[in-house]
Protein backbone atom coordinates (compact mmCIF):
# COMPACT_ATOMS: atom_id res chain seq x y z
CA UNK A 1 11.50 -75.80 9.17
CA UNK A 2 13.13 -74.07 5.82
CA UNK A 3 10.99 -71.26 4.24
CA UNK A 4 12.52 -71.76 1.37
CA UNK A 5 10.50 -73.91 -0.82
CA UNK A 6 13.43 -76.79 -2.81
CA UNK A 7 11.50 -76.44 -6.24
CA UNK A 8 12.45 -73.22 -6.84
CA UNK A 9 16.35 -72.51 -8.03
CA UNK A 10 18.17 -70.12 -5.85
CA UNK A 11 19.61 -66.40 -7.05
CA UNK A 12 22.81 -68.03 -7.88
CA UNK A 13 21.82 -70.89 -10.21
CA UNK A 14 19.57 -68.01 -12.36
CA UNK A 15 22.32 -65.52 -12.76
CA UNK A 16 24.25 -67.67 -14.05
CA UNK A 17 22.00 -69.53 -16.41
CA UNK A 18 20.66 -66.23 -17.55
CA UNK A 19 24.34 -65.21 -18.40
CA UNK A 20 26.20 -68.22 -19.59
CA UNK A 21 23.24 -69.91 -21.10
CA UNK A 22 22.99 -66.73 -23.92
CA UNK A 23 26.41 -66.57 -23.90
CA UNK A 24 27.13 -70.50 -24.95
CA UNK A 25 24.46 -70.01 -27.43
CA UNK A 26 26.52 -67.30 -28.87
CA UNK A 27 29.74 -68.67 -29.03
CA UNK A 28 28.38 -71.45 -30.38
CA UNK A 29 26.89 -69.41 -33.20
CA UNK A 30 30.63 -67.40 -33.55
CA UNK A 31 32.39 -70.44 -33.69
CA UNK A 32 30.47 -71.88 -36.06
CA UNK A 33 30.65 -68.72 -38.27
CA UNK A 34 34.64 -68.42 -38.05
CA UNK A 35 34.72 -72.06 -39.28
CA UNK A 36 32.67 -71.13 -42.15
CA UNK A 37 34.52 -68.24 -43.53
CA UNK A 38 37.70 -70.13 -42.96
CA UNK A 39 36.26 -73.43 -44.63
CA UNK A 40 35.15 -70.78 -47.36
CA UNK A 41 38.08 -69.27 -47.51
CA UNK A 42 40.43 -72.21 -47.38
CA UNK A 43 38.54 -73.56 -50.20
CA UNK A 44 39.09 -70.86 -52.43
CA UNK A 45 42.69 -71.57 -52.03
CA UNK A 46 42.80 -75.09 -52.53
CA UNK A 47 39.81 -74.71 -55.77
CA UNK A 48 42.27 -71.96 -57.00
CA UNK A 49 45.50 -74.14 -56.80
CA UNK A 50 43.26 -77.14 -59.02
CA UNK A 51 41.98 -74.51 -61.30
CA UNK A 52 45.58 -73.58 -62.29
CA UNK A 53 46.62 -77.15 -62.62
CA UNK A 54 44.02 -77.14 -65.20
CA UNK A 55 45.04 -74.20 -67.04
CA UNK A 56 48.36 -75.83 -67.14
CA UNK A 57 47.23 -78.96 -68.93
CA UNK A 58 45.30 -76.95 -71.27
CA UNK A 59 48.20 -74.47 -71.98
CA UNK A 60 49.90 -78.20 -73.27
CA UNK A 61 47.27 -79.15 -75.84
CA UNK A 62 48.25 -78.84 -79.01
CA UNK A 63 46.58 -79.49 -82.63
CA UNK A 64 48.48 -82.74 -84.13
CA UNK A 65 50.95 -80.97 -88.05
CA UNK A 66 49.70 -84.37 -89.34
CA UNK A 67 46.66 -83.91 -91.53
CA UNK A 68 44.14 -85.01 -89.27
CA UNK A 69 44.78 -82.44 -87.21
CA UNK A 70 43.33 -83.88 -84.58
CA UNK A 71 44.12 -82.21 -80.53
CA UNK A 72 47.06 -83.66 -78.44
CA UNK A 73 48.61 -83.17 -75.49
CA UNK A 74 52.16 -81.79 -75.73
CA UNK A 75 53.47 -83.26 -72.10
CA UNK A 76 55.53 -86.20 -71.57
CA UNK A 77 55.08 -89.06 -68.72
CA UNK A 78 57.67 -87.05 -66.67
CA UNK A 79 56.40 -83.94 -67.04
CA UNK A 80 52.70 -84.73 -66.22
CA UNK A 81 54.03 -86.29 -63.06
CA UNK A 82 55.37 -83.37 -62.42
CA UNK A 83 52.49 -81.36 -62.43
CA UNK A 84 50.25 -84.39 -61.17
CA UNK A 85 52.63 -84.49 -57.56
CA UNK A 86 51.28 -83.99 -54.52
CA UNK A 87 52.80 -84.77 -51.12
CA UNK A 88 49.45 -85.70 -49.29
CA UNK A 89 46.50 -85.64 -52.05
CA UNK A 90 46.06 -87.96 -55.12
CA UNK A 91 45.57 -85.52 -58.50
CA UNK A 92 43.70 -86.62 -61.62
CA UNK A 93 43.16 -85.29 -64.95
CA UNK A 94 41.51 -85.68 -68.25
CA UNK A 95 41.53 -84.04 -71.51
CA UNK A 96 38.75 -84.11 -73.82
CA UNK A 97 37.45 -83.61 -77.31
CA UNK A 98 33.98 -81.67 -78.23
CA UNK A 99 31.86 -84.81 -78.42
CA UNK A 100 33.66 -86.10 -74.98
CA UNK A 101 35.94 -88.32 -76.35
CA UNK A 102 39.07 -88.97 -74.15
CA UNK A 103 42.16 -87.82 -75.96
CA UNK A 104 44.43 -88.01 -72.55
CA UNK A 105 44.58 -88.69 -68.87
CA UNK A 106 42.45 -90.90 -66.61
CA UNK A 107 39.29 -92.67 -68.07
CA UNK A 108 36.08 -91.81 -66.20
CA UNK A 109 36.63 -89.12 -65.42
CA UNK A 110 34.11 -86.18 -66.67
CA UNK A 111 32.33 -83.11 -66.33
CA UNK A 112 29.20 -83.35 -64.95
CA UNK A 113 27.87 -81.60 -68.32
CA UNK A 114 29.18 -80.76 -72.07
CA UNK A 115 28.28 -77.21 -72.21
CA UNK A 116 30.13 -74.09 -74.64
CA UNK A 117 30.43 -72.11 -70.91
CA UNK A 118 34.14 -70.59 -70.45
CA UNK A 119 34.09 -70.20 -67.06
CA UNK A 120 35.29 -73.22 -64.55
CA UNK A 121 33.04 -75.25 -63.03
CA UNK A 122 33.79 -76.74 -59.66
CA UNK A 123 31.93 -79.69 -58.38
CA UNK A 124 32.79 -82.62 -55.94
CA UNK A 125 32.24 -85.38 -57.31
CA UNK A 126 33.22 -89.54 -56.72
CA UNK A 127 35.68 -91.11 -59.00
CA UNK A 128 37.44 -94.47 -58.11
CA UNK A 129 35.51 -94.68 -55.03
CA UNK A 130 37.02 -91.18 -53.51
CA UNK A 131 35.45 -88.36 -53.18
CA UNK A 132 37.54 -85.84 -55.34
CA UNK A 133 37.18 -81.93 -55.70
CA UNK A 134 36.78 -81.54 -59.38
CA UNK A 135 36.66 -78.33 -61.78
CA UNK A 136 36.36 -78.63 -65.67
CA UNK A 137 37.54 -75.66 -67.87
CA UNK A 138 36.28 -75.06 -71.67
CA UNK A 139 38.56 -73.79 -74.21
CA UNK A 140 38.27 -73.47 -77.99
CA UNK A 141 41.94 -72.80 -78.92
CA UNK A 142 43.51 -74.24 -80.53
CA UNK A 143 40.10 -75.95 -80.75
CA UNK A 144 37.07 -77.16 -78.97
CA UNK A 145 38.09 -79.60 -75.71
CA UNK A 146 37.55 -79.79 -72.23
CA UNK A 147 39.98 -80.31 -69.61
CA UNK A 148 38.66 -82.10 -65.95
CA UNK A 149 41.54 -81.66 -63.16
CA UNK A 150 40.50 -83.49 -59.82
CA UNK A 151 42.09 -83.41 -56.34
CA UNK A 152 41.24 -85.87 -53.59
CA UNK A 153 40.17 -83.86 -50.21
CA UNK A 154 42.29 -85.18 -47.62
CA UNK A 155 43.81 -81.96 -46.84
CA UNK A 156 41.14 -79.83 -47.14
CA UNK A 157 39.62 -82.10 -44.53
CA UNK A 158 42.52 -82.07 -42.05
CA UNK A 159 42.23 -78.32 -42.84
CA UNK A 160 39.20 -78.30 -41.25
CA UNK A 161 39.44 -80.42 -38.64
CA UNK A 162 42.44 -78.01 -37.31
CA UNK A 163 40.13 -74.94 -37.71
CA UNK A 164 37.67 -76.84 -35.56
CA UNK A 165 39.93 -77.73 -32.95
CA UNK A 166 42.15 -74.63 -32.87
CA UNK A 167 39.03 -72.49 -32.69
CA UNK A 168 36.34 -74.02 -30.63
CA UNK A 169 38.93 -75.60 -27.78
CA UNK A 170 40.05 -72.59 -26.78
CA UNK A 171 37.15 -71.25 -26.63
CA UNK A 172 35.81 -73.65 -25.03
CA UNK A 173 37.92 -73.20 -22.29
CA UNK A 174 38.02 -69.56 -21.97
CA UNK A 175 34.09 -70.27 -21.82
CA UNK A 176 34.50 -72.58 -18.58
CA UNK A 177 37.15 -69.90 -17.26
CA UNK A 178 34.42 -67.32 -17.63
CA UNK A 179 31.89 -69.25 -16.15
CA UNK A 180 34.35 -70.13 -12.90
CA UNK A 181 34.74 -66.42 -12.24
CA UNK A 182 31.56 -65.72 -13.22
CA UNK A 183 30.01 -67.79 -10.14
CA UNK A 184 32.46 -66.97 -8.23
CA UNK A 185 31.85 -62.62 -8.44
CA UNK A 186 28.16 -63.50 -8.26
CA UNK A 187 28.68 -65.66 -5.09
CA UNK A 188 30.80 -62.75 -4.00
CA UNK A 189 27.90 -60.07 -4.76
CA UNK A 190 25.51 -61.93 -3.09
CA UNK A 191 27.31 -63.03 0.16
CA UNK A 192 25.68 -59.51 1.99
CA UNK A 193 22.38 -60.39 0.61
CA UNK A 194 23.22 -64.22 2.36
CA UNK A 195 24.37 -62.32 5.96
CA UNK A 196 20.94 -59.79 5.44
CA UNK A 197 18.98 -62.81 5.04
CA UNK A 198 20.59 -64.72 8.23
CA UNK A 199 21.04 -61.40 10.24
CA UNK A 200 16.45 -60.91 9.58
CA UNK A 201 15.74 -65.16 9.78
CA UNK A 202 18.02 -65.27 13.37
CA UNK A 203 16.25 -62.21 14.88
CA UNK A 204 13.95 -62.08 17.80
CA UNK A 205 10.50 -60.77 17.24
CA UNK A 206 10.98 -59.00 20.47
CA UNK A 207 14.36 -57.28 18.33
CA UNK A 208 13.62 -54.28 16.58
CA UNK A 209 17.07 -52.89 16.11
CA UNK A 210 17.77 -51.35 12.74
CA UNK A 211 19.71 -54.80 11.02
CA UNK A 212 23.44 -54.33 10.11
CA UNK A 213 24.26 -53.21 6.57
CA UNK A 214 27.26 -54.83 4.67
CA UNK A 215 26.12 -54.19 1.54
CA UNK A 216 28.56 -53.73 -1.73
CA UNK A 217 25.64 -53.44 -3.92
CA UNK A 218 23.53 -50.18 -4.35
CA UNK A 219 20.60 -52.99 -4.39
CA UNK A 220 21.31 -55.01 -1.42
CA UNK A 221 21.67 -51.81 -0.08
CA UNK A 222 18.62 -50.55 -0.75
CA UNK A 223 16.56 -53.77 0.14
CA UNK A 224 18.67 -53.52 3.85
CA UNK A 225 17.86 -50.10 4.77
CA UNK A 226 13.54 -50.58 3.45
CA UNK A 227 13.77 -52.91 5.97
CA UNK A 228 15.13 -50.95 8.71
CA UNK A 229 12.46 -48.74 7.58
CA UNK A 230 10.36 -51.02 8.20
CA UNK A 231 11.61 -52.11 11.63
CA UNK A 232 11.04 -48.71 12.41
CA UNK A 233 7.52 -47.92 11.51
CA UNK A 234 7.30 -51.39 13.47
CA UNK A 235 9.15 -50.00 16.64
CA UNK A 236 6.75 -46.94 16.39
CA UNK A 237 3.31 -48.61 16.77
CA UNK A 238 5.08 -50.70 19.01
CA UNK A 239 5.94 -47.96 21.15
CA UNK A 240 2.84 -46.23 20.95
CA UNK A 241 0.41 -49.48 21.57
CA UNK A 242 2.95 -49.57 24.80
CA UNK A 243 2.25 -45.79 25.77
CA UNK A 244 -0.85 -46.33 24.94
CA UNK A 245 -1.17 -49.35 27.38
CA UNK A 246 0.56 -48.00 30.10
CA UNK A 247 -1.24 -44.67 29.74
CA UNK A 248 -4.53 -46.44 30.26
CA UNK A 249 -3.32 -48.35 32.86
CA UNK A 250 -1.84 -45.53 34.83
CA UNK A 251 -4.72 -43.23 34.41
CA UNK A 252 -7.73 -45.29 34.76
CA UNK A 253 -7.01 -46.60 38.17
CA UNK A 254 -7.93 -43.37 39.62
CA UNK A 255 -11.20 -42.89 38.53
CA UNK A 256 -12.29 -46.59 38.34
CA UNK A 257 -11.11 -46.51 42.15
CA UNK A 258 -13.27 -43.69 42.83
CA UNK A 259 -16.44 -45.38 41.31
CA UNK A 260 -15.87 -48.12 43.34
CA UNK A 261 -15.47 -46.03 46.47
CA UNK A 262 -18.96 -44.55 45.53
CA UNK A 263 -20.55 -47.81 44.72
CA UNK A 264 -19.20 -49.05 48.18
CA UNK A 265 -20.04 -46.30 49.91
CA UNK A 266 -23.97 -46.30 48.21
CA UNK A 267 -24.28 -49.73 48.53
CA UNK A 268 -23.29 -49.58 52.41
CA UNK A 269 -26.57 -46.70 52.75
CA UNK A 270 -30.39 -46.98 52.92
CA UNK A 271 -31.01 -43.21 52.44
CA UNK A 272 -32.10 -43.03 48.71
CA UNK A 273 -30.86 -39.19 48.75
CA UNK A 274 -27.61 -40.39 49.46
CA UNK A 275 -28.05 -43.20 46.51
CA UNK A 276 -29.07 -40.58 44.05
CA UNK A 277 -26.21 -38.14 45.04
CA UNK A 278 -23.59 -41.01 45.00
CA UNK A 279 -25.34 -42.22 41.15
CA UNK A 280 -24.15 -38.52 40.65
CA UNK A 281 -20.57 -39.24 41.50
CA UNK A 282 -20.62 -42.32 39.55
CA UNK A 283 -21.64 -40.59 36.32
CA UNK A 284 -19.19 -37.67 36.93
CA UNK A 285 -16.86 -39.96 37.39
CA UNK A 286 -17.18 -42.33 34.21
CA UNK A 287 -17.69 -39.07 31.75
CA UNK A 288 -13.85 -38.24 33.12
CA UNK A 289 -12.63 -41.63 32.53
CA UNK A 290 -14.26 -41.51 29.15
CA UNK A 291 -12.74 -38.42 28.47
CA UNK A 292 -9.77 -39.34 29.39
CA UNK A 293 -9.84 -42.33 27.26
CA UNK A 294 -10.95 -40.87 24.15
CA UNK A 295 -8.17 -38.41 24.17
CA UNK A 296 -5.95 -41.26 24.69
CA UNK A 297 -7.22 -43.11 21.55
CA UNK A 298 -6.86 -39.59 19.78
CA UNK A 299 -2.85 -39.72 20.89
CA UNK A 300 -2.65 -43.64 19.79
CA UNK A 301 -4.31 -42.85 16.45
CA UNK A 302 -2.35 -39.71 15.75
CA UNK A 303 0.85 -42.18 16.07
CA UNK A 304 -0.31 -44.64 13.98
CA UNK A 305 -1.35 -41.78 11.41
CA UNK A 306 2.27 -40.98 10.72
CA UNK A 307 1.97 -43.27 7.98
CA UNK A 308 -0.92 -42.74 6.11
CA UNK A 309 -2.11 -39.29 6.68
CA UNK A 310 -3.58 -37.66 2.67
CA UNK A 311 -3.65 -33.76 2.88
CA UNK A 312 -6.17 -31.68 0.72
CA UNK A 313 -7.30 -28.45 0.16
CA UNK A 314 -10.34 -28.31 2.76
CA UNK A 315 -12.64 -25.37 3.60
CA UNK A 316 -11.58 -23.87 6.91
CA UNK A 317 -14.20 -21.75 7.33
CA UNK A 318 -16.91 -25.04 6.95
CA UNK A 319 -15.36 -26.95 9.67
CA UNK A 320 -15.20 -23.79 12.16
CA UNK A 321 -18.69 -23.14 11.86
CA UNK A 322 -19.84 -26.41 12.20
CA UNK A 323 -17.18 -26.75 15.31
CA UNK A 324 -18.97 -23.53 16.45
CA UNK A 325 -22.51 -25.20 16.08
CA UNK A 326 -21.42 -28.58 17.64
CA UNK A 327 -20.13 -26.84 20.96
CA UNK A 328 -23.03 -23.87 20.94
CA UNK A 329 -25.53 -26.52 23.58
CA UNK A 330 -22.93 -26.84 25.45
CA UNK A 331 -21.16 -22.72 25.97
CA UNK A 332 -25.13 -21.57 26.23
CA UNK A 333 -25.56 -24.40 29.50
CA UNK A 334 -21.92 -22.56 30.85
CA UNK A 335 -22.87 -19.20 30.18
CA UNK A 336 -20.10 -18.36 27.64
CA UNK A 337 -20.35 -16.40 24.55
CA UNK A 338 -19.10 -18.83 21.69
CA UNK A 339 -18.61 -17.43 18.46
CA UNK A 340 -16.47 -16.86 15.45
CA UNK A 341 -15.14 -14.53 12.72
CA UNK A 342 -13.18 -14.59 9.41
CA UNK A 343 -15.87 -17.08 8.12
CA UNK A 344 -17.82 -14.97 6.16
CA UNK A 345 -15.48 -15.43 3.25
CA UNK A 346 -14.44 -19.32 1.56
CA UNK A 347 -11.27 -19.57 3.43
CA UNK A 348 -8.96 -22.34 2.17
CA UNK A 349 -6.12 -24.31 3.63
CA UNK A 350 -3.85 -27.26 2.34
CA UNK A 351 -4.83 -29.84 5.42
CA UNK A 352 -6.70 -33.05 6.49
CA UNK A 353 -10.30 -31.77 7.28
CA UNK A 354 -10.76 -35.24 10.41
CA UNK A 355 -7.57 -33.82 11.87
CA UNK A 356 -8.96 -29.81 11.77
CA UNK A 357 -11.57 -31.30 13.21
CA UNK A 358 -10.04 -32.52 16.11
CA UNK A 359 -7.85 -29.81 16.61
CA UNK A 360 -10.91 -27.21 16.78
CA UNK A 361 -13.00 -29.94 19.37
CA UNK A 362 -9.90 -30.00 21.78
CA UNK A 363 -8.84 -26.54 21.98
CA UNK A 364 -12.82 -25.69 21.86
CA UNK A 365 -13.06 -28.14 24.73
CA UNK A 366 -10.38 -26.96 26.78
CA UNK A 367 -11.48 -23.11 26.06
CA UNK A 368 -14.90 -24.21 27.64
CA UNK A 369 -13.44 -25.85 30.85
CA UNK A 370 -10.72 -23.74 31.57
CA UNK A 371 -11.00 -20.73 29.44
CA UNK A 372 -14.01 -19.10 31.98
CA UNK A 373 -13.00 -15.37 32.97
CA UNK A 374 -12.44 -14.64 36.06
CA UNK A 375 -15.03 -11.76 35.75
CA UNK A 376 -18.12 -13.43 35.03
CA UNK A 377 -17.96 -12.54 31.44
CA UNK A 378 -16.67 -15.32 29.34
CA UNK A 379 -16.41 -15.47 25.63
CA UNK A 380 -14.94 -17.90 23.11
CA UNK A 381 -13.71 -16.46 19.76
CA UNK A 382 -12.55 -18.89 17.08
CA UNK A 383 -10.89 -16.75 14.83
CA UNK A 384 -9.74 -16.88 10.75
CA UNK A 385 -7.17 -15.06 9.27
CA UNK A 386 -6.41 -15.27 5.63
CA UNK A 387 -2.95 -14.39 4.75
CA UNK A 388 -1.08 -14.39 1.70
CA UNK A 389 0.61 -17.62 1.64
CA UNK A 390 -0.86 -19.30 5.30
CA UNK A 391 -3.96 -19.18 7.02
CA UNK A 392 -3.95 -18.61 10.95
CA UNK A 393 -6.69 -20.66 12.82
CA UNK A 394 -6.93 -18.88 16.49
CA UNK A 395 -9.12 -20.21 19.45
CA UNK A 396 -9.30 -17.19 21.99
CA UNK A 397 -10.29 -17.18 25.52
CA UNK A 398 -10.50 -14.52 28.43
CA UNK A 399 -9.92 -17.02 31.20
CA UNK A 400 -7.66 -17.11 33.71
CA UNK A 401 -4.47 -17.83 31.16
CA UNK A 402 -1.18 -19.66 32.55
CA UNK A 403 2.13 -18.51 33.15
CA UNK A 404 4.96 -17.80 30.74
CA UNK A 405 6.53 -20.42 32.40
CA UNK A 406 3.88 -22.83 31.95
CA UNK A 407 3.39 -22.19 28.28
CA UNK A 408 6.79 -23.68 27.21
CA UNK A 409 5.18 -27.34 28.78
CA UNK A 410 1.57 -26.74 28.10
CA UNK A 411 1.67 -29.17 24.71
CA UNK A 412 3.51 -31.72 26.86
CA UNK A 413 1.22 -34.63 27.61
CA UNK A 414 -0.04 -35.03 31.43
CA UNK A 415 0.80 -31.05 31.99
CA UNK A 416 -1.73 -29.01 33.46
CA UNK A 417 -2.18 -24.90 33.43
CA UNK A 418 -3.22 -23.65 36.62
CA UNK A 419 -6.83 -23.67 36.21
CA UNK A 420 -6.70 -27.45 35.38
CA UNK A 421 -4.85 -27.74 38.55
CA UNK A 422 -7.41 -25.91 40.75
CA UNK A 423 -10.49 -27.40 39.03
CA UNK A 424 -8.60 -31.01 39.90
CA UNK A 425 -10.17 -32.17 36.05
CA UNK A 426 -8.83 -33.43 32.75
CA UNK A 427 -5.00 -35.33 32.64
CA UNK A 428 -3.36 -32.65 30.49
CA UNK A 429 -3.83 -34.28 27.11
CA UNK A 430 -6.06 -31.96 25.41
CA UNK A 431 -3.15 -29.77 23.82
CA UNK A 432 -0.63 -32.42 23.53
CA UNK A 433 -3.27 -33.83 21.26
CA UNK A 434 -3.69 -30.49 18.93
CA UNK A 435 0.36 -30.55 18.95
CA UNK A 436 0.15 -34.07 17.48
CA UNK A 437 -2.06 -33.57 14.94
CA UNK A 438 -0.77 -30.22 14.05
CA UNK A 439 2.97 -32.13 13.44
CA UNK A 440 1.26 -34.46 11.96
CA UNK A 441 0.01 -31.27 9.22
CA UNK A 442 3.09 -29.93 8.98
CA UNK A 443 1.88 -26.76 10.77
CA UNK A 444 3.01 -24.89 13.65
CA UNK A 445 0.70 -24.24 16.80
CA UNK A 446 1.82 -21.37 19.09
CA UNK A 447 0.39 -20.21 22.47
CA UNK A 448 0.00 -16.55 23.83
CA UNK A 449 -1.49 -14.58 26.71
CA UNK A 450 -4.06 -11.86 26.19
CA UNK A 451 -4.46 -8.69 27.84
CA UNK A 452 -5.48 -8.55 30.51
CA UNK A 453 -5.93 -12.34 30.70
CA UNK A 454 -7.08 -15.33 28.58
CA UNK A 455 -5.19 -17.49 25.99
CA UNK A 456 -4.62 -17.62 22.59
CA UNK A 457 -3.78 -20.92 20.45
CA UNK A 458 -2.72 -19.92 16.89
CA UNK A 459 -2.50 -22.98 14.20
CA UNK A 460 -0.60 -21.54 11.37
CA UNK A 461 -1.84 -23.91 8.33
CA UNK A 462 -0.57 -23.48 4.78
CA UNK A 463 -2.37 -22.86 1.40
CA UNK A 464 -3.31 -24.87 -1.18
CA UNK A 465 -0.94 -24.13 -3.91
């Protein structure tokens, strides 16, 4: 079944009505501009060419030497066919006196007024049944008398039908050339935006392989590599809901088999001494597996957080006292001296306070299991230092400490030190934890010995600016 819904016109079909429709609208608009100035234009020829005529009939009129003195014209028959030829266009003329009287010429035909204005009139007017293109002159020497030339408009319309055709045609089909190339190049530009769209509709779900790129667009380009972008952010949680998974999987078996050996083994007893010691086991057993999967969630979450972790100027030396308080019950039940120092002072560092937070209850954690001195005398120092452009967050312990060689693997997951080893507790997740969330920071987390023994788990953090 399509996707694509059929009411809606594809990519295509827009570009080009967005580009030819505007541009049909504005040839139109040229084309019908150019005809006007050349109609205008051609006009002014053809007017000018009928107002000379004119002048030339009036330059004949003469006042009659008899004593009436009345006006004449001065050309013969031959002569005013002369000036009346015309190959294509039928002329006509006529001369009048101040009241309008016809002295010469054709009958009928007059100006549309008697007025004592000198300047030529044009007008188009009908005479004979024809429309004619007429201008009347007024001229008072050798006395007062109009002249009325007219022209019939034949040519001037053949004029203009040429202008039309020579204009708009090709036009016209330089318009349909355009618009062939035009869907062609767009069809062109958008074939890699076609293949992206078949490579993502033909892909497996299971397929999250970065999609080839074959863009020629900076665009298409973009849009292909936000989605391999996406396909890997996808890939990611993907990965880690599998680690995550397996991890659970792989690690709970243990201790859910050794609450069921207990339960077996209780169940199989009558002695209630053995009950309540087996109970025991049970307990012991499902606060490790809890543990265990709480600091697997941590690892899943700190994944996932990759994406949409917010950093902000946060009080370090708030969240190490109240880390301090939270784990105080339980150093005072172990017999270790918990404390801290560098907190006296607002100390300030450009982090996420639920991620500080879980640093300081993992390393504080691991400090109390396996951070005991070998001595008898065990202390816990979380420690602040305020530098100039950092701040160093230090949890310190006089335990037993691990080897050189084991501090290159100790932020590994599933890696032990030794006294993990010995005490046969925890699954090594504790600092690969504080090294996730301290990438995710953008810090840096180093781990030294002390003299003569212990640890020491610096988190360098930076300042807010």
């Amino acid at each position: 079944m399509s996707l694509v819904s059929p009411l809606k016109p594809s990519l295509r079909n827009r570009l080009l009505r967005h580009v030819l429709i505007p541009l049909a609208v504005m040839w139109l608009f040229g084309s019908a501009l150019v005809v006007a100035i050349a109609s205008y234009f051609a006009q002014q020829a053809f007017d000018r060419a009928l107002l000379d005529d004119a002048y030339l009939v009036a330059s004949h009129v003469r006042r009659a030497a008899d004593e009436s003195g009345s006006l004449d014209l001065s050309l013969s028959a031959e002569e005013m066919s002369t000036v009346l030829f015309d190959q294509s266009e039928s002329l006509y003329f006529a001369v009048l006196d101040a009241n309008g009287a016809l002295l010469a010429g054709h009958v009928g035909l007059r100006p549309s007024q008697l007025d004592d204005n000198l300047k030529p009139h044009f007008d188009t007017v009908e005479y004979q049944g024809r429309v004619v293109r007429s201008v009347s002159i007024h001229s008072q020497q050798p006395g007062d008398f109009y002249v009325v030339m007219a022209q019939t408009t034949a040519s001037r319309d053949s004029l203009l039908q040429r202008l039309l055709t020579f204009s708009i045609v090709p036009q016209l089909l330089l318009l349909l050339a355009l618009a062939a190339w035009l869907k062609r190049a767009i069809e062109d530009d958008l074939g890699p935006l076609a293949d992206l769209e078949r490579a993502v509709g033909r892909r497996d779900a299971r397929d999250l392989t970065p999609v080839p790129e074959t863009a020629t667009t900076r665009d298409v380009q973009r849009l292909g590599q936000a989605i391999n972008a996406l396909l890997g952010r996808i890939a990611q949680s993907v990965q880690a809901q599998r680690e995550f998974s397996g991890n659970v999987a792989h690690e709970l078996r243990t201790p859910l088999a050794g609450i069921r050996a207990l339960a077996d083994y209780g169940l199989r007893q009558n002695d209630p001494q053995v009950w309540r010691e087996q109970l025991l086991g049970i307990a012991q057993s499902q606060e490790r597996a809890s543990h265990l999967v709480d600091q697997l969630l941590a690892l899943a979450l700190a994944d996932e957080a990759q994406q949409s972790l917010e950093s902000q100027p946060v009080a370090l030396d708030v969240l190490v006292g109240e880390a301090v308080l939270r784990f105080l019950p339980r150093a005072d039940a172990a017999g270790v001296d918990l404390g801290a120092r560098g907190v006296d002072q607002p100390v300030w560092a450009f982090a996420n306070g639920a991620l500080i937070e879980g640093v300081l209850n993992n390393l504080l954690d691991n400090a109390l299991r396996y951070g005991r001195s070998p001595d008898g005398d065990s202390h816990i120092t979380v420690s602040v230092v305020d530098a100039s452009q950092t701040v160093m967050l230090s949890v310190i312990d006089n335990g037993p400490g691990v080897s050189q060689e084991q501090l290159k693997k100790l932020t590994q997951r599933w890696v032990q030190g030794s006294a993990g080893e010995a005490l046969k507790e925890g699954s090594g997740l504790g600092l690969a934890i504080v090294n996730a969330y301290v990438r995710l920071l953008g810090a840096k987390v180093s781990l030294q010995t002390e003299s003569p023994h212990g640890l020491r788990v610096t988190i360098t953090l930076s300042k807010p600016l």
